[in-house]
PDB file of N, CA and C in Angstrom:
ATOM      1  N   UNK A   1       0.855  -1.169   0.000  1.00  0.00           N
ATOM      2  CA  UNK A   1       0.000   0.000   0.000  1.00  0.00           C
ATOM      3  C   UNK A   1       0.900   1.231   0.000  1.00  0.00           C
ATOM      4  N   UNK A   2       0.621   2.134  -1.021  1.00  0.00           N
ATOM      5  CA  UNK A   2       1.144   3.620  -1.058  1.00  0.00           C
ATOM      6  C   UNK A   2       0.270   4.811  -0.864  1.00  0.00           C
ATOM      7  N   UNK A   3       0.996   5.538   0.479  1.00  0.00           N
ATOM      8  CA  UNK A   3      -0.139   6.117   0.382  1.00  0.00           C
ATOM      9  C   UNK A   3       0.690   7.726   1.039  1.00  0.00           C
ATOM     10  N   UNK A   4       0.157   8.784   0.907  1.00  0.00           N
ATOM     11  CA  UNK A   4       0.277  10.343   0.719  1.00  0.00           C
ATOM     12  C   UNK A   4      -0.413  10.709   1.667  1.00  0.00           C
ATOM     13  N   UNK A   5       0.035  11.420   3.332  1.00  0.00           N
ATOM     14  CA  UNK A   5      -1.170  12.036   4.045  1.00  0.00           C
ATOM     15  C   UNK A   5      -0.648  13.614   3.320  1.00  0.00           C
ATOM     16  N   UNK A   6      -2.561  13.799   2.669  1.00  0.00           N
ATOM     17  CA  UNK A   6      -2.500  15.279   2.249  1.00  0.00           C
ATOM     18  C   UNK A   6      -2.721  16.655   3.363  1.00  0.00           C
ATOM     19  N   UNK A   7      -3.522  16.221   4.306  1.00  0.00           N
ATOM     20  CA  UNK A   7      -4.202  16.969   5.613  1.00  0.00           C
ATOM     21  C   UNK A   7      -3.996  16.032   6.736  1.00  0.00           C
ATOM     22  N   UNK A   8      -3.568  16.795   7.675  1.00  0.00           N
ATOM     23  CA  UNK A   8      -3.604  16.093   9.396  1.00  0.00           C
ATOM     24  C   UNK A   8      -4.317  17.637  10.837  1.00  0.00           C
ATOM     25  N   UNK A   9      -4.552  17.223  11.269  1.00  0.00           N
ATOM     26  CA  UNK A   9      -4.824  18.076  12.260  1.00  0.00           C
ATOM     27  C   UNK A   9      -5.230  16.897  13.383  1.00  0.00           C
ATOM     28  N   UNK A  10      -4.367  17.689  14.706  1.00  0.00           N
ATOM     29  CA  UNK A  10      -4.559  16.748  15.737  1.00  0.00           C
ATOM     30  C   UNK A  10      -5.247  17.679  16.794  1.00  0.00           C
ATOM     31  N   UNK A  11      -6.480  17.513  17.295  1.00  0.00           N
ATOM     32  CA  UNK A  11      -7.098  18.034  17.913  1.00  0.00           C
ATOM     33  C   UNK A  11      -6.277  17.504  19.882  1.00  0.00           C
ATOM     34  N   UNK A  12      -5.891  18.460  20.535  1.00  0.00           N
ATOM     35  CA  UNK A  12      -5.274  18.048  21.992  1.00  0.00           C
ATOM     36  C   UNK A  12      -6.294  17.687  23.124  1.00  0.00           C
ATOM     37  N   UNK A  13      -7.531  18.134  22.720  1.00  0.00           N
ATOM     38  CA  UNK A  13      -8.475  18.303  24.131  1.00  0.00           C
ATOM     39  C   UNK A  13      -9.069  17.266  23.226  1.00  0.00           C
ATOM     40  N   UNK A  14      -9.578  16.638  22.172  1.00  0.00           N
ATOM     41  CA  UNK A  14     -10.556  15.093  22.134  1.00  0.00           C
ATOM     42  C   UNK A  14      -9.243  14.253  21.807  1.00  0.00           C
ATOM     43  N   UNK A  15      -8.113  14.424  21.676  1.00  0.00           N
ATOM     44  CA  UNK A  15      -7.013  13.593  20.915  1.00  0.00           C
ATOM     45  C   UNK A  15      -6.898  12.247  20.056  1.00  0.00           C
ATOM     46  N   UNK A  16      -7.738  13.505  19.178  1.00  0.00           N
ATOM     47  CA  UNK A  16      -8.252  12.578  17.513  1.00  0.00           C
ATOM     48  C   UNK A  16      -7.243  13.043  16.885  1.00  0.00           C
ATOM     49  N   UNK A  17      -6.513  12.337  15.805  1.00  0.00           N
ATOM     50  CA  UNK A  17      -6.255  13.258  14.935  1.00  0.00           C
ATOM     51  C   UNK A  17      -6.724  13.097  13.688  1.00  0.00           C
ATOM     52  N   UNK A  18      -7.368  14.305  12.950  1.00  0.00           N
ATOM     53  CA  UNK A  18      -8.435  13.999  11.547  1.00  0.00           C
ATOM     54  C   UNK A  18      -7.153  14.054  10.366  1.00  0.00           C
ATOM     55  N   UNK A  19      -7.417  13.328   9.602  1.00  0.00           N
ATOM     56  CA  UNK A  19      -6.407  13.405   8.141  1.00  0.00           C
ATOM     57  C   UNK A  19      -6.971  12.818   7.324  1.00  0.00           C
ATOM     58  N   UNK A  20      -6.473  13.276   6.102  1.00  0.00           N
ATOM     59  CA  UNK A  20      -7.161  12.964   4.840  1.00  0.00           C
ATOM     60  C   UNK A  20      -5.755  11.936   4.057  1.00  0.00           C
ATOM     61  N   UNK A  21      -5.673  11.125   3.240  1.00  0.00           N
ATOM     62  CA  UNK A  21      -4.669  10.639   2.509  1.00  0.00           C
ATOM     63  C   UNK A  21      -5.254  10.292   1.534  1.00  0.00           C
ATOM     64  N   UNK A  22      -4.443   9.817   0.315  1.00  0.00           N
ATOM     65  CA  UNK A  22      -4.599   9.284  -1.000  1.00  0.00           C
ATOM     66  C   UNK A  22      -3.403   8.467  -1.320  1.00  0.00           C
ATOM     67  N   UNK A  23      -3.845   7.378  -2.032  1.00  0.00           N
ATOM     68  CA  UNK A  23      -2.361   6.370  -2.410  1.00  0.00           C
ATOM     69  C   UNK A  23      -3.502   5.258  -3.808  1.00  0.00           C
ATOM     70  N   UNK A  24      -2.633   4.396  -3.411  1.00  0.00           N
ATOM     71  CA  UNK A  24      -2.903   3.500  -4.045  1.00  0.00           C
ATOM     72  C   UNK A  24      -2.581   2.136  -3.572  1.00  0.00           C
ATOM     73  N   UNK A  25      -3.628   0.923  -3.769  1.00  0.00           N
ATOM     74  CA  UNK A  25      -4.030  -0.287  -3.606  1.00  0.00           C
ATOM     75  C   UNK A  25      -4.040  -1.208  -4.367  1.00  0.00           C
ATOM     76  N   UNK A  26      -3.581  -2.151  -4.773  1.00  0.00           N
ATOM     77  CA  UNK A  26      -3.796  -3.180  -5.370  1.00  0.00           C
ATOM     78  C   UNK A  26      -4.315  -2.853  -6.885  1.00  0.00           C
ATOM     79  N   UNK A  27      -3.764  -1.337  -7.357  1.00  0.00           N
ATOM     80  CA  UNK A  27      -3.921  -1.345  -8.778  1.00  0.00           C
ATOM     81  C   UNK A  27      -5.319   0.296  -8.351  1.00  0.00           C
ATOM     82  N   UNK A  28      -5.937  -0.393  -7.590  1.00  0.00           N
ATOM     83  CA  UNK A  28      -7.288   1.141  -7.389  1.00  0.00           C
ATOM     84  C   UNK A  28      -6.563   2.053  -6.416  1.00  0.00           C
ATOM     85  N   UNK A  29      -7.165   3.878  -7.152  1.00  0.00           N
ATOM     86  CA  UNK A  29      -6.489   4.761  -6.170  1.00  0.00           C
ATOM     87  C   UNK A  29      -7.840   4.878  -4.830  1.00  0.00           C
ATOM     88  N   UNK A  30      -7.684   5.791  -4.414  1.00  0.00           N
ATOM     89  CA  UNK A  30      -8.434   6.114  -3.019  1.00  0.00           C
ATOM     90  C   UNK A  30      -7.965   6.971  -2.521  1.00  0.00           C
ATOM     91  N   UNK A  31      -8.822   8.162  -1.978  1.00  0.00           N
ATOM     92  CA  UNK A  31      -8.759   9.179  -0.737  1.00  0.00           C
ATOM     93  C   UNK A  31      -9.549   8.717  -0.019  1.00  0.00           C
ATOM     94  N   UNK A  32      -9.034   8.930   1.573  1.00  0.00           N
ATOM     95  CA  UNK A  32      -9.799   8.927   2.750  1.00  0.00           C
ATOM     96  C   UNK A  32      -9.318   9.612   3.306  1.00  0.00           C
ATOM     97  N   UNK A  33     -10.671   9.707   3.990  1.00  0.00           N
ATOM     98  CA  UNK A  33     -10.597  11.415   5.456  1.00  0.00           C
ATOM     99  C   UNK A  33     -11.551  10.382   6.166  1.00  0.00           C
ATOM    100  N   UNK A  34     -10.968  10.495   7.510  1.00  0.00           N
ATOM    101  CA  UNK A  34     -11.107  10.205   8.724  1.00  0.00           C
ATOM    102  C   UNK A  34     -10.192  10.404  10.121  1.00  0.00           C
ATOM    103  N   UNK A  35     -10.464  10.134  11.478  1.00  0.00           N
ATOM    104  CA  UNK A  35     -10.329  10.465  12.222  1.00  0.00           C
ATOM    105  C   UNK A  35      -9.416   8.933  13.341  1.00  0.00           C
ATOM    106  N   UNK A  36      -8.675   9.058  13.796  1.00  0.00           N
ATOM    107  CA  UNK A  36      -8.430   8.003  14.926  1.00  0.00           C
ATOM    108  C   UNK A  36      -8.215   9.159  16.331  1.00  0.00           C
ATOM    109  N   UNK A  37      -8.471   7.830  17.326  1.00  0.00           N
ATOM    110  CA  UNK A  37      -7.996   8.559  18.527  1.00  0.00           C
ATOM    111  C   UNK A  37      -6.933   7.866  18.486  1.00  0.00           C
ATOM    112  N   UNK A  38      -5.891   8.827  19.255  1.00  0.00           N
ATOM    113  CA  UNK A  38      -4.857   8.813  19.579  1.00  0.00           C
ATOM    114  C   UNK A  38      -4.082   8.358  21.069  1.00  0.00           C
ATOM    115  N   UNK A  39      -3.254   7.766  21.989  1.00  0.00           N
ATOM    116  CA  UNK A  39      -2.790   7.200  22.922  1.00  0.00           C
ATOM    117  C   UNK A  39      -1.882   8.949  23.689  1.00  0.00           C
ATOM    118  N   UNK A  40      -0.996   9.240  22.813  1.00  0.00           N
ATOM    119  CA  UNK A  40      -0.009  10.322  22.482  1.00  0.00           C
ATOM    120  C   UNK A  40      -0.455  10.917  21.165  1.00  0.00           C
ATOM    121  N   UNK A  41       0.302  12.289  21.694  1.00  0.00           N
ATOM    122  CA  UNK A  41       0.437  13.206  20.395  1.00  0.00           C
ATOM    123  C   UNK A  41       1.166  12.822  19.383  1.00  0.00           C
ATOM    124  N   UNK A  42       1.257  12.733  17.696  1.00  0.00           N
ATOM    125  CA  UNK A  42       1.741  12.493  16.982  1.00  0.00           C
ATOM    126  C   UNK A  42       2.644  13.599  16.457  1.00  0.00           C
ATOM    127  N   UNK A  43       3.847  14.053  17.205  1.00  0.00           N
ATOM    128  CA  UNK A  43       4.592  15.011  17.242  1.00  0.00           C
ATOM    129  C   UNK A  43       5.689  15.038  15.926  1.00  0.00           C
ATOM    130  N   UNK A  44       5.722  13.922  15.573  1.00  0.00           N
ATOM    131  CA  UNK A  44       6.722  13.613  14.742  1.00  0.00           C
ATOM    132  C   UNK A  44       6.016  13.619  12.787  1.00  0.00           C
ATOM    133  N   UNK A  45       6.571  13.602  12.055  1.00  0.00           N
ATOM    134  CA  UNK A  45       6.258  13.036  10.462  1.00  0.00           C
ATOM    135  C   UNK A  45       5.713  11.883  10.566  1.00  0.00           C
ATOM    136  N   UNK A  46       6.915  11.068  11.161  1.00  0.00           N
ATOM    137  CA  UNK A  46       6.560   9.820  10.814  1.00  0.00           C
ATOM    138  C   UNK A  46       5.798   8.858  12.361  1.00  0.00           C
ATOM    139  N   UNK A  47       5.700   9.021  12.929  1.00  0.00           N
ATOM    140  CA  UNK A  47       4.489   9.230  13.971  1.00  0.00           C
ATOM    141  C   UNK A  47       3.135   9.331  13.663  1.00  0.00           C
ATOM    142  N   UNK A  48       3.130  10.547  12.713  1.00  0.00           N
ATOM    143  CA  UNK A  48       1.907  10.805  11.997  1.00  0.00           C
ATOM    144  C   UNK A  48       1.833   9.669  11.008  1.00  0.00           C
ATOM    145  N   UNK A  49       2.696   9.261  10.148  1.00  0.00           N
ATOM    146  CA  UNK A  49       2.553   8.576   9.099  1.00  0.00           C
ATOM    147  C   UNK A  49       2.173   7.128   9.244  1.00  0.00           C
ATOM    148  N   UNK A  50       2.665   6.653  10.837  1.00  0.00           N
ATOM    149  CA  UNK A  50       2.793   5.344  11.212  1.00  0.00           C
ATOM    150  C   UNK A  50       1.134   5.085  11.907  1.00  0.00           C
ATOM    151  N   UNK A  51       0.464   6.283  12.304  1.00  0.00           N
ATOM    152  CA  UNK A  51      -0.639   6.495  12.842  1.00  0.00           C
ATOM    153  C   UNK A  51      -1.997   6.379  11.917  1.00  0.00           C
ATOM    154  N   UNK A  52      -1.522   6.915  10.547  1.00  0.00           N
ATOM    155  CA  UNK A  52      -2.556   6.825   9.632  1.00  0.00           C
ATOM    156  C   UNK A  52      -2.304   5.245   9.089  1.00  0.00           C
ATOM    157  N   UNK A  53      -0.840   5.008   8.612  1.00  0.00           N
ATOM    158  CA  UNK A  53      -0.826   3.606   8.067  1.00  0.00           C
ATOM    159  C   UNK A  53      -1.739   2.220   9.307  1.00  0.00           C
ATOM    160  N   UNK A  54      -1.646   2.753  10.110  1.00  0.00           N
ATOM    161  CA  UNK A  54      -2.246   1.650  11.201  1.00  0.00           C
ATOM    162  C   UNK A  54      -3.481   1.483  10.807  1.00  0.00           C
ATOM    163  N   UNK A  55      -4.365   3.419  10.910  1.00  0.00           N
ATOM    164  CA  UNK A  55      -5.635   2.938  10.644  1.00  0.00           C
ATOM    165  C   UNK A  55      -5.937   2.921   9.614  1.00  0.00           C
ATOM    166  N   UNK A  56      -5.417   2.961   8.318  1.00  0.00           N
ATOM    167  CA  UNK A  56      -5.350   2.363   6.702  1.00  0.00           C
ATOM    168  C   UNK A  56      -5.942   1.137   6.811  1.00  0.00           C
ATOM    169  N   UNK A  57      -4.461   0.458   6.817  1.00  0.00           N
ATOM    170  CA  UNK A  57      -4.536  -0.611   7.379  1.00  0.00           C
ATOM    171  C   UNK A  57      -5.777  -1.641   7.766  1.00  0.00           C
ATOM    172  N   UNK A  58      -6.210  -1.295   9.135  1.00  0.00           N
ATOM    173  CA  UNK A  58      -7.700  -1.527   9.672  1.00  0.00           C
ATOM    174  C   UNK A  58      -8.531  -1.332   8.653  1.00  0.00           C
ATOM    175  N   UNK A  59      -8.453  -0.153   8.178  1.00  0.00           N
ATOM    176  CA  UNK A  59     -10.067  -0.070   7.276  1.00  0.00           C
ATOM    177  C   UNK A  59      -9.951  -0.774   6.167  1.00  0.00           C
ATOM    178  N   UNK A  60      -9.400  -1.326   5.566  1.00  0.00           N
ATOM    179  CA  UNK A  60      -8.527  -2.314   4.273  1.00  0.00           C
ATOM    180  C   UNK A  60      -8.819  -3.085   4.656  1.00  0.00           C
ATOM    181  N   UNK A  61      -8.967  -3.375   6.019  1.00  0.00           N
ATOM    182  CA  UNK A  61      -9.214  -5.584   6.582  1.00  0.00           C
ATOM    183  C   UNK A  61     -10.573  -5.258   6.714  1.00  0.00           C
ATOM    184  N   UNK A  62     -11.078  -4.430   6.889  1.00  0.00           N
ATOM    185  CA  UNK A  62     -13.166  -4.750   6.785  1.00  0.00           C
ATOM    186  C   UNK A  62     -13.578  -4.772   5.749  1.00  0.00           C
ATOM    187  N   UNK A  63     -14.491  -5.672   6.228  1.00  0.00           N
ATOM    188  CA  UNK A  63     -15.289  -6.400   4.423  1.00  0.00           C
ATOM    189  C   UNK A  63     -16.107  -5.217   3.758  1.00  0.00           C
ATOM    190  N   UNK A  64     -16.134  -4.662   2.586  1.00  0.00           N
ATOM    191  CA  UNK A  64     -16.938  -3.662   1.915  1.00  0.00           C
ATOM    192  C   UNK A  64     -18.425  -4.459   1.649  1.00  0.00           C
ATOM    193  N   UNK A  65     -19.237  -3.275   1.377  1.00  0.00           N
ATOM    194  CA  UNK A  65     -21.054  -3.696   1.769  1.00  0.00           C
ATOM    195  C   UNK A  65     -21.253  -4.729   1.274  1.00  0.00           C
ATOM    196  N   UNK A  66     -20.504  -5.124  -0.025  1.00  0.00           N
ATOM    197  CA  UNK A  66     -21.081  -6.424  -1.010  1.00  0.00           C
ATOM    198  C   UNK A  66     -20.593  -7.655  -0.175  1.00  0.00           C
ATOM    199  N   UNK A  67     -20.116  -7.668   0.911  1.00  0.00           N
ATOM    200  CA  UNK A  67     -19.117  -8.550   1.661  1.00  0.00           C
ATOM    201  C   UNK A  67     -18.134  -9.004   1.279  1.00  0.00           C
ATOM    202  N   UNK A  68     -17.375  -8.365   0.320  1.00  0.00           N
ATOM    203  CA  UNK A  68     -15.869  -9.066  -0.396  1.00  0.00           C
ATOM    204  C   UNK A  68     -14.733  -8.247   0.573  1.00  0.00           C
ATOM    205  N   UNK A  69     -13.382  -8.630  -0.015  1.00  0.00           N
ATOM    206  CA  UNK A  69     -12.499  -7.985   1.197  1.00  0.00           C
ATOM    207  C   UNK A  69     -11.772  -7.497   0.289  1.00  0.00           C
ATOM    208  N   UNK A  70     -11.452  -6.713   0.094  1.00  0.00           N
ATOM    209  CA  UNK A  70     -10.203  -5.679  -0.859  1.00  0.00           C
ATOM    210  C   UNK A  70      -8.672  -6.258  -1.002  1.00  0.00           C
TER     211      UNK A  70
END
């Protein structure tokens, strides 16, 4: 998986941080915007980067509506 965070913002008082990315999958592209909570602040690049790839990741292993798995 390749993927580009275009937007991040880490909110300190709900410690979400919202980001948007785009990459590419198995041949299909994709943007997503969404939100994780966070443990710690993602102070770093790659902190941030390791934070979105996690929840990539996750959303890639749930089955899409038709029930197939990506």
């Amino acid at each position: 998986m390749q993927f580009k965070v275009t937007s991040a913002y880490y909110d300190e008082a709900s410690k979400y941080l919202l980001y948007t990315a785009t990459g590419e999958r198995d041949g299909a592209k994709y943007t997503v915007s969404s939100r994780v909570k966070c443990l710690k602040p993602p102070n770093t690049p790659e902190r941030l980067h390791m934070v979105v790839l996690l929840a990539l990741t996750d959303q890639f292993k749930r089955p899409s509506p038709s029930g197939k798995r990506g």
